[in-house]
PDB file of N, CA and C in Angstrom:
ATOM      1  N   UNK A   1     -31.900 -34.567  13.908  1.00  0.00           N
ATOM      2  CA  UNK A   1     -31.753 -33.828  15.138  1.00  0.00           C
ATOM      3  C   UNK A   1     -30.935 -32.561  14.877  1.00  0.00           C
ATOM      4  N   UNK A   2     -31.555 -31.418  15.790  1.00  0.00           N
ATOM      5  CA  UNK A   2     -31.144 -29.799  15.301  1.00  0.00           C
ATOM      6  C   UNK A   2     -29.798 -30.113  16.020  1.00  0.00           C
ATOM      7  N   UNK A   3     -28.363 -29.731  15.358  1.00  0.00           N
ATOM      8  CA  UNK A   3     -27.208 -28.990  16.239  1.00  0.00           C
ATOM      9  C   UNK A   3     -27.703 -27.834  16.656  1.00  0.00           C
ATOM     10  N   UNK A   4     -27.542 -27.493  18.367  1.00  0.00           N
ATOM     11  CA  UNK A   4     -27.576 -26.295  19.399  1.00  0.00           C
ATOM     12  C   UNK A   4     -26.776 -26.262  19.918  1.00  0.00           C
ATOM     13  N   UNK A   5     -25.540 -26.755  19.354  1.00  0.00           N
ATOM     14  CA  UNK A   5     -24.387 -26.249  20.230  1.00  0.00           C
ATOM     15  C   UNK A   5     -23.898 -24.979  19.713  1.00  0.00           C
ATOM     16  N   UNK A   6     -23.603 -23.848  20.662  1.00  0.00           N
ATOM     17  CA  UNK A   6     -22.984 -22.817  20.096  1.00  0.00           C
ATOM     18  C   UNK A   6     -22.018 -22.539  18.583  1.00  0.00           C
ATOM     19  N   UNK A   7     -21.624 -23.593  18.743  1.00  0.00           N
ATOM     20  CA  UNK A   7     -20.653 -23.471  17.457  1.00  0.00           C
ATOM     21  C   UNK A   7     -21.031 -24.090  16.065  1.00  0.00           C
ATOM     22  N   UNK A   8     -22.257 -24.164  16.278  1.00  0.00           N
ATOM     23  CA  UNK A   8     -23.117 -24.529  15.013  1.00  0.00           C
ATOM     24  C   UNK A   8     -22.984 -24.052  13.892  1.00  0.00           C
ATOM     25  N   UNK A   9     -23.012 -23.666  12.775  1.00  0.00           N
ATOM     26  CA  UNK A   9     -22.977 -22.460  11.593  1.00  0.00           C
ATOM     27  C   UNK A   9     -24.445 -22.035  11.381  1.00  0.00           C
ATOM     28  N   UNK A  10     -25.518 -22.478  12.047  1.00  0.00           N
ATOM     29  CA  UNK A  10     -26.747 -22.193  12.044  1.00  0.00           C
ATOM     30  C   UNK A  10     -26.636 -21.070  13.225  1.00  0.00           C
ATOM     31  N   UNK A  11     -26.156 -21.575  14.507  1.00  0.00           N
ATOM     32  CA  UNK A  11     -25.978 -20.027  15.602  1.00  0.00           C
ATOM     33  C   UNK A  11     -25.523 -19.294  15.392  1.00  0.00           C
ATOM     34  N   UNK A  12     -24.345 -19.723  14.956  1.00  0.00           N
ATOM     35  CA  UNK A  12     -23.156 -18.781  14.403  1.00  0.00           C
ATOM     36  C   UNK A  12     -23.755 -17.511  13.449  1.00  0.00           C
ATOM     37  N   UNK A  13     -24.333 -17.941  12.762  1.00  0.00           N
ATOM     38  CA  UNK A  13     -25.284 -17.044  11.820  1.00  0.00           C
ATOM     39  C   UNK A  13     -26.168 -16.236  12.477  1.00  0.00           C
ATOM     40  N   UNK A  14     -27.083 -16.785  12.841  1.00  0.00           N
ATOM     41  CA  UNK A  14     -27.931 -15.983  13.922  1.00  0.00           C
ATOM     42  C   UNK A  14     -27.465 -14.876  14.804  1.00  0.00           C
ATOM     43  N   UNK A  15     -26.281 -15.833  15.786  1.00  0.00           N
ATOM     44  CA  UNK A  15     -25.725 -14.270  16.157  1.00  0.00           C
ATOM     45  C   UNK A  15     -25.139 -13.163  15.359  1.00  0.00           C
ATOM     46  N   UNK A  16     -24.632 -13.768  14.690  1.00  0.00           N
ATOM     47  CA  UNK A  16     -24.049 -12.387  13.590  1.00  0.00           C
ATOM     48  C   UNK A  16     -24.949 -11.287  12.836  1.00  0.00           C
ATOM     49  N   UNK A  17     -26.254 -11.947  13.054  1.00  0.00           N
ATOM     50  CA  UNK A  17     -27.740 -11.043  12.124  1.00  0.00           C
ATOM     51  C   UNK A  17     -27.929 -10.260  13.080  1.00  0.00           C
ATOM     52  N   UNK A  18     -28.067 -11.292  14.782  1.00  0.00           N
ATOM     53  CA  UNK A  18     -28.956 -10.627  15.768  1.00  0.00           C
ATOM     54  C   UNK A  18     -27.818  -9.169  16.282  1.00  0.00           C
ATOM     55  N   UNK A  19     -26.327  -9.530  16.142  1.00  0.00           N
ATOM     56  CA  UNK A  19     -25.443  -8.163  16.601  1.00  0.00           C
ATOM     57  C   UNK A  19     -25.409  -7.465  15.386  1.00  0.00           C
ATOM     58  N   UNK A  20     -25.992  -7.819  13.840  1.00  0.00           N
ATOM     59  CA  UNK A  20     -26.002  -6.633  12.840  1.00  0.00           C
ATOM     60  C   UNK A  20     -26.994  -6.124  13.547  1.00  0.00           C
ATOM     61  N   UNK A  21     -27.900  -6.287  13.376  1.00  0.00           N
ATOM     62  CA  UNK A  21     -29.281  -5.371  14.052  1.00  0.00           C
ATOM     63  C   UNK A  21     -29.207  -4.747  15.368  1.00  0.00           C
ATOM     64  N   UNK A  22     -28.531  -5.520  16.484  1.00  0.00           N
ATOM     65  CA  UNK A  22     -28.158  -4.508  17.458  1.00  0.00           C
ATOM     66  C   UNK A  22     -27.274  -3.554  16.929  1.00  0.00           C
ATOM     67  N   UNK A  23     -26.763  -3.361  15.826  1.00  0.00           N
ATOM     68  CA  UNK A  23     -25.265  -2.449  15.744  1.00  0.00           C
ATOM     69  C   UNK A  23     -26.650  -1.311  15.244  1.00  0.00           C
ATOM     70  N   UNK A  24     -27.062  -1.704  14.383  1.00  0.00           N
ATOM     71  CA  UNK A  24     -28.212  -0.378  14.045  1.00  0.00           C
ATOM     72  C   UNK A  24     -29.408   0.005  14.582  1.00  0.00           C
ATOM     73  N   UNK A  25     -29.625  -0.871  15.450  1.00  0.00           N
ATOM     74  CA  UNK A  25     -30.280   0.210  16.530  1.00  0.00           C
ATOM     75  C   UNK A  25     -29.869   1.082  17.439  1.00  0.00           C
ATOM     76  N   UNK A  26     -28.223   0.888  17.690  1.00  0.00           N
ATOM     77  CA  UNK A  26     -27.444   1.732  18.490  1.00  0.00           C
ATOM     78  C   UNK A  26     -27.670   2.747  17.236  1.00  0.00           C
ATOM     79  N   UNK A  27     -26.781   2.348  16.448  1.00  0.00           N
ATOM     80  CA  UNK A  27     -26.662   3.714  15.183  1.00  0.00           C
ATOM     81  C   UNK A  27     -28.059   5.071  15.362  1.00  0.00           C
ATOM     82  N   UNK A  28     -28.860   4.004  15.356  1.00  0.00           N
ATOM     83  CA  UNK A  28     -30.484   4.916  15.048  1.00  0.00           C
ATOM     84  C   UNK A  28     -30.296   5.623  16.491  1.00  0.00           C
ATOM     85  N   UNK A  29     -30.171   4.964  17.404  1.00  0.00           N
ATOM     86  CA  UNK A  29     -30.585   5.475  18.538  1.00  0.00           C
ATOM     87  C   UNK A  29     -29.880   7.024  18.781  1.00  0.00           C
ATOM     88  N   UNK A  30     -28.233   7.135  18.297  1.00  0.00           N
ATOM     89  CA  UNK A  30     -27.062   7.756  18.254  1.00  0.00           C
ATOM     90  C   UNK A  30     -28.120   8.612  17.270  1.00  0.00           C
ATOM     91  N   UNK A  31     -28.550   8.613  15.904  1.00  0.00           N
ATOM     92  CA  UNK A  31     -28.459   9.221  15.093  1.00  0.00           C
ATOM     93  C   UNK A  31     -29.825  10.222  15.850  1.00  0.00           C
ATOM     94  N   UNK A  32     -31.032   9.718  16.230  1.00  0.00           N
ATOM     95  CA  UNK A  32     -32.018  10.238  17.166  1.00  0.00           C
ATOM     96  C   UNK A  32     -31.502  11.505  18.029  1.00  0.00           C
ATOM     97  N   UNK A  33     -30.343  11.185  18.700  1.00  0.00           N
ATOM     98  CA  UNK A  33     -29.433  11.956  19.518  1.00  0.00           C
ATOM     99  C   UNK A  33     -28.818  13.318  19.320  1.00  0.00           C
ATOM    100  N   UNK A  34     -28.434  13.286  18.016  1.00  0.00           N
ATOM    101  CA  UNK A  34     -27.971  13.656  17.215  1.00  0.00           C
ATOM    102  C   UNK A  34     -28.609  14.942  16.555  1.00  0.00           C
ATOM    103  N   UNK A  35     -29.990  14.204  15.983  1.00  0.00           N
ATOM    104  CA  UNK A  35     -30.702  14.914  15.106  1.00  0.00           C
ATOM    105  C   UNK A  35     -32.073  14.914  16.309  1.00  0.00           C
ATOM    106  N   UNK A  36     -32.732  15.373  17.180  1.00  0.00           N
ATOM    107  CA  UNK A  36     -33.151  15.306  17.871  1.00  0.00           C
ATOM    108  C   UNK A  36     -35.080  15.792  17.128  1.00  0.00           C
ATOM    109  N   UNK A  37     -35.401  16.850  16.600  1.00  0.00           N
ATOM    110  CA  UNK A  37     -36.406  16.748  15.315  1.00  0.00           C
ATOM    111  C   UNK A  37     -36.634  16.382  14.281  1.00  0.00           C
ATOM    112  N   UNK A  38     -35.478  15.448  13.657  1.00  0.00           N
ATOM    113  CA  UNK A  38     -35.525  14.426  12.660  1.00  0.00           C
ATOM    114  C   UNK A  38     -36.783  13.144  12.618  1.00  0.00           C
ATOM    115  N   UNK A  39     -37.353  12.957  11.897  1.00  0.00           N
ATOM    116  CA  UNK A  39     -38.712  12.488  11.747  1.00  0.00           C
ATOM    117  C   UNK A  39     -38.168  10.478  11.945  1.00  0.00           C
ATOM    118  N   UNK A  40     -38.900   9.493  11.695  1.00  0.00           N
ATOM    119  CA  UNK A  40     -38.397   8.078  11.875  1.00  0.00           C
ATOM    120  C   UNK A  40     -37.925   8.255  10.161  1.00  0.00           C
ATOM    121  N   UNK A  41     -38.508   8.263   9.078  1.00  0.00           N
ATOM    122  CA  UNK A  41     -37.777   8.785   7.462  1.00  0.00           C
ATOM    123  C   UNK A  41     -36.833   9.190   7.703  1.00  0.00           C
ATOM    124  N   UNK A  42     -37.054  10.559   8.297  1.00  0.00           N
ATOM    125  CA  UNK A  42     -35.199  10.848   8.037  1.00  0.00           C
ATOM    126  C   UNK A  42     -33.915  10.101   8.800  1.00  0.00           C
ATOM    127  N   UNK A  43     -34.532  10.027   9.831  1.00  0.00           N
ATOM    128  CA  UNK A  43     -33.670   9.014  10.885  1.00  0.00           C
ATOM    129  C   UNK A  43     -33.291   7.793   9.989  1.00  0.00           C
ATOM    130  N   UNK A  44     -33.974   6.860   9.321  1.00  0.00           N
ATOM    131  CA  UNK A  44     -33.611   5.955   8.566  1.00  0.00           C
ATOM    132  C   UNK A  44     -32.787   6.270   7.320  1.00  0.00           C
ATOM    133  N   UNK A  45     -32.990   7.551   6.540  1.00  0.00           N
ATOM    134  CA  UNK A  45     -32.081   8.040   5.525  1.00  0.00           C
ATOM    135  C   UNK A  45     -30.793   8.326   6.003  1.00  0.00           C
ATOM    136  N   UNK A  46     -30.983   8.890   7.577  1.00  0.00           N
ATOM    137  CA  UNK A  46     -29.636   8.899   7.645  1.00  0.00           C
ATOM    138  C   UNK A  46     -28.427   7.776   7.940  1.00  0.00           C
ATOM    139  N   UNK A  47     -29.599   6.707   8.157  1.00  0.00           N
ATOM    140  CA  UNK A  47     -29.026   5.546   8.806  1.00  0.00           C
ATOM    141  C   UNK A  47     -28.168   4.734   7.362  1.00  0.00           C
ATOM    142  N   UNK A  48     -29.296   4.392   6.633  1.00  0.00           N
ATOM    143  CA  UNK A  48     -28.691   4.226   5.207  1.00  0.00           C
ATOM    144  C   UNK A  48     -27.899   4.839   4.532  1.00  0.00           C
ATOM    145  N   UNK A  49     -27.400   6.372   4.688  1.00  0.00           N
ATOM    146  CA  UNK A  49     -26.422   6.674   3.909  1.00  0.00           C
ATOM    147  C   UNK A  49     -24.798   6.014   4.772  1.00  0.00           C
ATOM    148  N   UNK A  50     -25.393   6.501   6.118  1.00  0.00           N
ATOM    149  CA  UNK A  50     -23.883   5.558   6.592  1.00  0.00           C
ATOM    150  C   UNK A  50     -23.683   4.386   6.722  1.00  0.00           C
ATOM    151  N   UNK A  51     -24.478   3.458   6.632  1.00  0.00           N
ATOM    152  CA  UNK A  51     -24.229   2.198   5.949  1.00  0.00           C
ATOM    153  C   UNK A  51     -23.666   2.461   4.548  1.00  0.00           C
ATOM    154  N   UNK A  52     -24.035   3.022   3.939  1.00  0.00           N
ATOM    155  CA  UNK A  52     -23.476   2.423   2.294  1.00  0.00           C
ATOM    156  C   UNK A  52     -22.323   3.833   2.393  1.00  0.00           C
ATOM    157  N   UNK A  53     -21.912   4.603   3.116  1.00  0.00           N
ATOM    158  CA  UNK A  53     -20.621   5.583   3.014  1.00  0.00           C
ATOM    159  C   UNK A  53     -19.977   4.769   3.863  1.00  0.00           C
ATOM    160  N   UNK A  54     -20.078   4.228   5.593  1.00  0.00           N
ATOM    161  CA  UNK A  54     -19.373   4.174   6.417  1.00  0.00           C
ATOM    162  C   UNK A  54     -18.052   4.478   6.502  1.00  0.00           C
ATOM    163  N   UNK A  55     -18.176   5.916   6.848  1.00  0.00           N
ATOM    164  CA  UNK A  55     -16.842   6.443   7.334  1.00  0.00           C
ATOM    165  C   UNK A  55     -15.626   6.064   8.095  1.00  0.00           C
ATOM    166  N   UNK A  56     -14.716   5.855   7.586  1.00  0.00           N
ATOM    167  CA  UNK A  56     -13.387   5.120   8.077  1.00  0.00           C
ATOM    168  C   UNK A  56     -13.141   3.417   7.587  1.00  0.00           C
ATOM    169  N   UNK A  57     -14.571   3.380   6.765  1.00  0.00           N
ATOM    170  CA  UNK A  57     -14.404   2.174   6.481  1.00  0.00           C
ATOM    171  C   UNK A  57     -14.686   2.247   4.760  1.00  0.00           C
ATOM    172  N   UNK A  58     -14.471   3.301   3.910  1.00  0.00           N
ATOM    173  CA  UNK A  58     -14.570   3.259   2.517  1.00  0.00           C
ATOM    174  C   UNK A  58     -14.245   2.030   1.738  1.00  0.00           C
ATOM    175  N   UNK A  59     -13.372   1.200   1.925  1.00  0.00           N
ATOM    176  CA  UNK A  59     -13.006   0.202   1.381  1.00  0.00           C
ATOM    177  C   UNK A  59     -13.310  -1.416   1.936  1.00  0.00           C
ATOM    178  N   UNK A  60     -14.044  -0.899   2.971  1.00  0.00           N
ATOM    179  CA  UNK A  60     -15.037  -2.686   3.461  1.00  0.00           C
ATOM    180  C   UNK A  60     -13.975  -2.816   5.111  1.00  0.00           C
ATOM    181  N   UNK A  61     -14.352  -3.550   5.707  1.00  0.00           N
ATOM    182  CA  UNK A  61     -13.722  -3.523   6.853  1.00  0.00           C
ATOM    183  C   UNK A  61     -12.507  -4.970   7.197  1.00  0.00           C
ATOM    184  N   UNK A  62     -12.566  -5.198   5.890  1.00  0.00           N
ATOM    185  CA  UNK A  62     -11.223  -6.344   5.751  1.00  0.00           C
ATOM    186  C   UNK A  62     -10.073  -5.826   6.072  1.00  0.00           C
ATOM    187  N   UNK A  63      -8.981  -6.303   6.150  1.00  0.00           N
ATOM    188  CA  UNK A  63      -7.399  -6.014   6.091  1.00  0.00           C
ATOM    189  C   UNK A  63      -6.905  -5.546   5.113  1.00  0.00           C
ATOM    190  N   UNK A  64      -5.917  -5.695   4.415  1.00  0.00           N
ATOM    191  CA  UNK A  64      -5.153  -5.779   3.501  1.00  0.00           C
ATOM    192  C   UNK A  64      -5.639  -4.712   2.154  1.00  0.00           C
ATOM    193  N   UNK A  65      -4.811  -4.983   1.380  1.00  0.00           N
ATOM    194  CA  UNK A  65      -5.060  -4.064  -0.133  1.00  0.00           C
ATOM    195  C   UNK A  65      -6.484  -4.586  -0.617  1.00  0.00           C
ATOM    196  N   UNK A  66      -6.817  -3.240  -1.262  1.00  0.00           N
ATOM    197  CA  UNK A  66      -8.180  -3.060  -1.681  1.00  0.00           C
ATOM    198  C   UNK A  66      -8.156  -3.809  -3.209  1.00  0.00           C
ATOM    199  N   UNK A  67      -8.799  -4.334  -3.648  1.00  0.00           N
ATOM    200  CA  UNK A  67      -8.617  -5.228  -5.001  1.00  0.00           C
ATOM    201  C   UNK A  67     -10.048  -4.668  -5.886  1.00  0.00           C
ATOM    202  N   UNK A  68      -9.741  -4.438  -7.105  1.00  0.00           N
ATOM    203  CA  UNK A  68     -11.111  -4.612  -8.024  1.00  0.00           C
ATOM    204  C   UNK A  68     -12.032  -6.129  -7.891  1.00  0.00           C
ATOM    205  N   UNK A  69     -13.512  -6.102  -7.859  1.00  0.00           N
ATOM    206  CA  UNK A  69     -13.889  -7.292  -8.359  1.00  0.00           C
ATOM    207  C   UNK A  69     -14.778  -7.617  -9.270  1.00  0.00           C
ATOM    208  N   UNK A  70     -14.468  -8.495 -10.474  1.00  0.00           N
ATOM    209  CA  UNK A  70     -13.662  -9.515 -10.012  1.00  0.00           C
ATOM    210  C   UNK A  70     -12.219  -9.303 -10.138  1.00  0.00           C
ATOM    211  N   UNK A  71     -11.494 -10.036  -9.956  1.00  0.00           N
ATOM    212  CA  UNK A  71     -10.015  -9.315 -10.060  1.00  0.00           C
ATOM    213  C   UNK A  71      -9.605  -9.875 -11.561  1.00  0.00           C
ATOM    214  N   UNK A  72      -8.767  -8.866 -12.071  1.00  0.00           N
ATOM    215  CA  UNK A  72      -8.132  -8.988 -13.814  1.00  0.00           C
ATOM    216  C   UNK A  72      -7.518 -10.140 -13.740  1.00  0.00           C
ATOM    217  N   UNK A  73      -7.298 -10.768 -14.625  1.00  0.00           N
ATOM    218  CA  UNK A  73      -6.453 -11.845 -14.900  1.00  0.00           C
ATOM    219  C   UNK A  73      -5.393 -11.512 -15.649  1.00  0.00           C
ATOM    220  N   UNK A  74      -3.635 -11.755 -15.059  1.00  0.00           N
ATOM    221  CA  UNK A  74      -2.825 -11.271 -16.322  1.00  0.00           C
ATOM    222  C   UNK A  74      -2.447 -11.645 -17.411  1.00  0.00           C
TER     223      UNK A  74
END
């Protein structure tokens, strides 16, 4: 029998895919806005470079000190 209770790690997952994908269709939508004769290609190039730059977030969107990985051993 499927767990459907919200706190499943199977929902749990799901929602977290289904609000990645809402986060980038806002993005696209913003970037559309933006670039208003930009083609659906470029709209997506631009979408992908700020995913893999994301500004204000250079170092991943964790807390704390930024670490090499894997980390050195002393």
């Amino acid at each position: 029998m499927a767990d459907d209770s919200p706190d499943s790690p199977a929902i749990r997952l799901r929602t977290a895919f289904d609000l990645c994908e809402l986060g980038e269709s806002m993005r696209r939508a913003q970037l559309r806005r933006e670039h208003p004769g930009a083609t659906d290609e470029e709209v997506e190039a631009l979408l992908v470079t700020w995913l893999e730059t994301r500004p204000g977030a250079e170092q991943g969107d964790g807390w704390g000190r930024a670490i090499s990985w894997p980390p050195s051993r002393p």
